[in-house]
C-alpha atoms as a PDB file:
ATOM      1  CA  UNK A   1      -1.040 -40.944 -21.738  1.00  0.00           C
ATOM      2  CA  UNK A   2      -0.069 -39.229 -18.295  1.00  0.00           C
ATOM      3  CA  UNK A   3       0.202 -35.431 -17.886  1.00  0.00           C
ATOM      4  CA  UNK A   4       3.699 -34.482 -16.968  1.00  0.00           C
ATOM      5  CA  UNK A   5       3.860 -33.770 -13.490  1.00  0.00           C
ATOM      6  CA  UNK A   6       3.826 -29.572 -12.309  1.00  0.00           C
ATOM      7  CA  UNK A   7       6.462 -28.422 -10.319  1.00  0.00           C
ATOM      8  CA  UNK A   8       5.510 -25.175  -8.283  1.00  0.00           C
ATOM      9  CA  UNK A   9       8.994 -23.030  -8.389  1.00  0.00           C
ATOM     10  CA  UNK A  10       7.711 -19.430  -7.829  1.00  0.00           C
ATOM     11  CA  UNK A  11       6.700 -19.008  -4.360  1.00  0.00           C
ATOM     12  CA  UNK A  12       4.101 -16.570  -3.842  1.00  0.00           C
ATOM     13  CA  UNK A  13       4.651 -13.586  -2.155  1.00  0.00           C
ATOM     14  CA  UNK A  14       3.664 -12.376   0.891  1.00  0.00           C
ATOM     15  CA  UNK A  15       0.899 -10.199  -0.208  1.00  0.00           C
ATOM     16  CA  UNK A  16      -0.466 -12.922  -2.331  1.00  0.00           C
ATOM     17  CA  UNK A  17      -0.593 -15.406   0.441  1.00  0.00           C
ATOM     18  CA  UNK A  18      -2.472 -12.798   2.934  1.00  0.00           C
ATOM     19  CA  UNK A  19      -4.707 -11.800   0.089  1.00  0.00           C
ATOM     20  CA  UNK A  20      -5.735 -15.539  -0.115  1.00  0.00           C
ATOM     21  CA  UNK A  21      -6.371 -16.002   3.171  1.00  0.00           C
ATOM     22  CA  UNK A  22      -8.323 -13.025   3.527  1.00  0.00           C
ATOM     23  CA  UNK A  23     -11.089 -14.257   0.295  1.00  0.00           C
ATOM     24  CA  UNK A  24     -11.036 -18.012   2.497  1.00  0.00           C
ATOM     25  CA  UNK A  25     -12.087 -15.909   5.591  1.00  0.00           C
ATOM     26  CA  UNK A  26     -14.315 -12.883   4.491  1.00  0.00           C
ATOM     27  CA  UNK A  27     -16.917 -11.762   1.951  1.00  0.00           C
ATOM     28  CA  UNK A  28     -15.869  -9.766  -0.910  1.00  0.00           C
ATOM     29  CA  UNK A  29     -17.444  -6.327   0.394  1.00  0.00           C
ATOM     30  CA  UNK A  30     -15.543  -6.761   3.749  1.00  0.00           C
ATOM     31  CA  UNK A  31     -11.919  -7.188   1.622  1.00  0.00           C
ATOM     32  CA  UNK A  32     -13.305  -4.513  -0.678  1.00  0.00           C
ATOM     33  CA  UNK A  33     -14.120  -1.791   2.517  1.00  0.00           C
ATOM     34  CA  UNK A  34     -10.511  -2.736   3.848  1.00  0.00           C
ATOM     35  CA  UNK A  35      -8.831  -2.382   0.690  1.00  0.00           C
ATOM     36  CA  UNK A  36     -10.315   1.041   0.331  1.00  0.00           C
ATOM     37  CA  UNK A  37      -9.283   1.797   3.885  1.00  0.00           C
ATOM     38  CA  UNK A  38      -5.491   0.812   3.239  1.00  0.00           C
ATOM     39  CA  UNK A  39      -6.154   3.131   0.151  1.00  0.00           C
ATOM     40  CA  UNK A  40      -7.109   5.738   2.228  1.00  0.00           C
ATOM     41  CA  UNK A  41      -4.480   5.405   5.145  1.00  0.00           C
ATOM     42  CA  UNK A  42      -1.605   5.060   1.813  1.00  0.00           C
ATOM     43  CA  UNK A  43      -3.418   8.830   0.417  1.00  0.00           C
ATOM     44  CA  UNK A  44      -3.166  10.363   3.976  1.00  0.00           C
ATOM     45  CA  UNK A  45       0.479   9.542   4.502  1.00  0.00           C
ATOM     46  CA  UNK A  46       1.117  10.505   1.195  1.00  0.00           C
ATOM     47  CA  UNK A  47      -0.547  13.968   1.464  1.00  0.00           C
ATOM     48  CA  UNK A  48       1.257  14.331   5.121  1.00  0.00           C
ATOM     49  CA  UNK A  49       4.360  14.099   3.688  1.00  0.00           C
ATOM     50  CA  UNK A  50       3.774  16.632   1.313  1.00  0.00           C
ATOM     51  CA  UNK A  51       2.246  18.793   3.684  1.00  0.00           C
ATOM     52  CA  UNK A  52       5.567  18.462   5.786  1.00  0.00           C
ATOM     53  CA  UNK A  53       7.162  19.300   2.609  1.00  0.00           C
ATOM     54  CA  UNK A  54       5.586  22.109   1.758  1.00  0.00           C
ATOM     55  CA  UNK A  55       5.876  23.365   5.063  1.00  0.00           C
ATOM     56  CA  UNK A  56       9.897  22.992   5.217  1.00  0.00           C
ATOM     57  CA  UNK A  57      10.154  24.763   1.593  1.00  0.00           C
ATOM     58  CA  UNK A  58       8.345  27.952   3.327  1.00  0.00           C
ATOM     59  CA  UNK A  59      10.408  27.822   6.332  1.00  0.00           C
ATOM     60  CA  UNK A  60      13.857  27.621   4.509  1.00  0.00           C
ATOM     61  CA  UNK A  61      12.258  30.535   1.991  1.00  0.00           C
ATOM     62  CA  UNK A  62      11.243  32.155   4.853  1.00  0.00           C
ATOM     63  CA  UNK A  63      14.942  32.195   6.800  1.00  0.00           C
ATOM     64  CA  UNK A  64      16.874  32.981   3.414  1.00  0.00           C
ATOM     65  CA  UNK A  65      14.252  36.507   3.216  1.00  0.00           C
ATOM     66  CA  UNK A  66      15.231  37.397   6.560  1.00  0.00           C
ATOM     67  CA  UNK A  67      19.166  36.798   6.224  1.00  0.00           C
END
């Protein structure tokens, strides 16, 4: 008796593909030090933008105190 043949119908994303690519061509401590420095780039944007926030929230508190 013959298996039924697969048919592939989810293409993989992106992300996926690139993440394969990258365990063919490096060690896992190299993907594991660049994962953790995306991680780190993603936290500094994130606290930049809150930072810029913050920053507008005083300014507009500080214009309505002096009108």
């Amino acid at each position: 008796m013959q298996a039924a043949p697969v048919r592939a119908t989810a293409i993989p994303s992106f992300t996926t593909a690139l993440r394969a690519v990258e365990s063919l061509l490096m060690g896992g401590g190299q993907r594991t030090a660049r994962r953790n420095a995306w991680t780190s780039v993603l936290e500094d944007r994130r606290r930049a933008k809150d930072r810029f926030e913050a920053e507008r929230v005083l300014q507009q508190a500080l214009a309505a105190r002096r009108s």
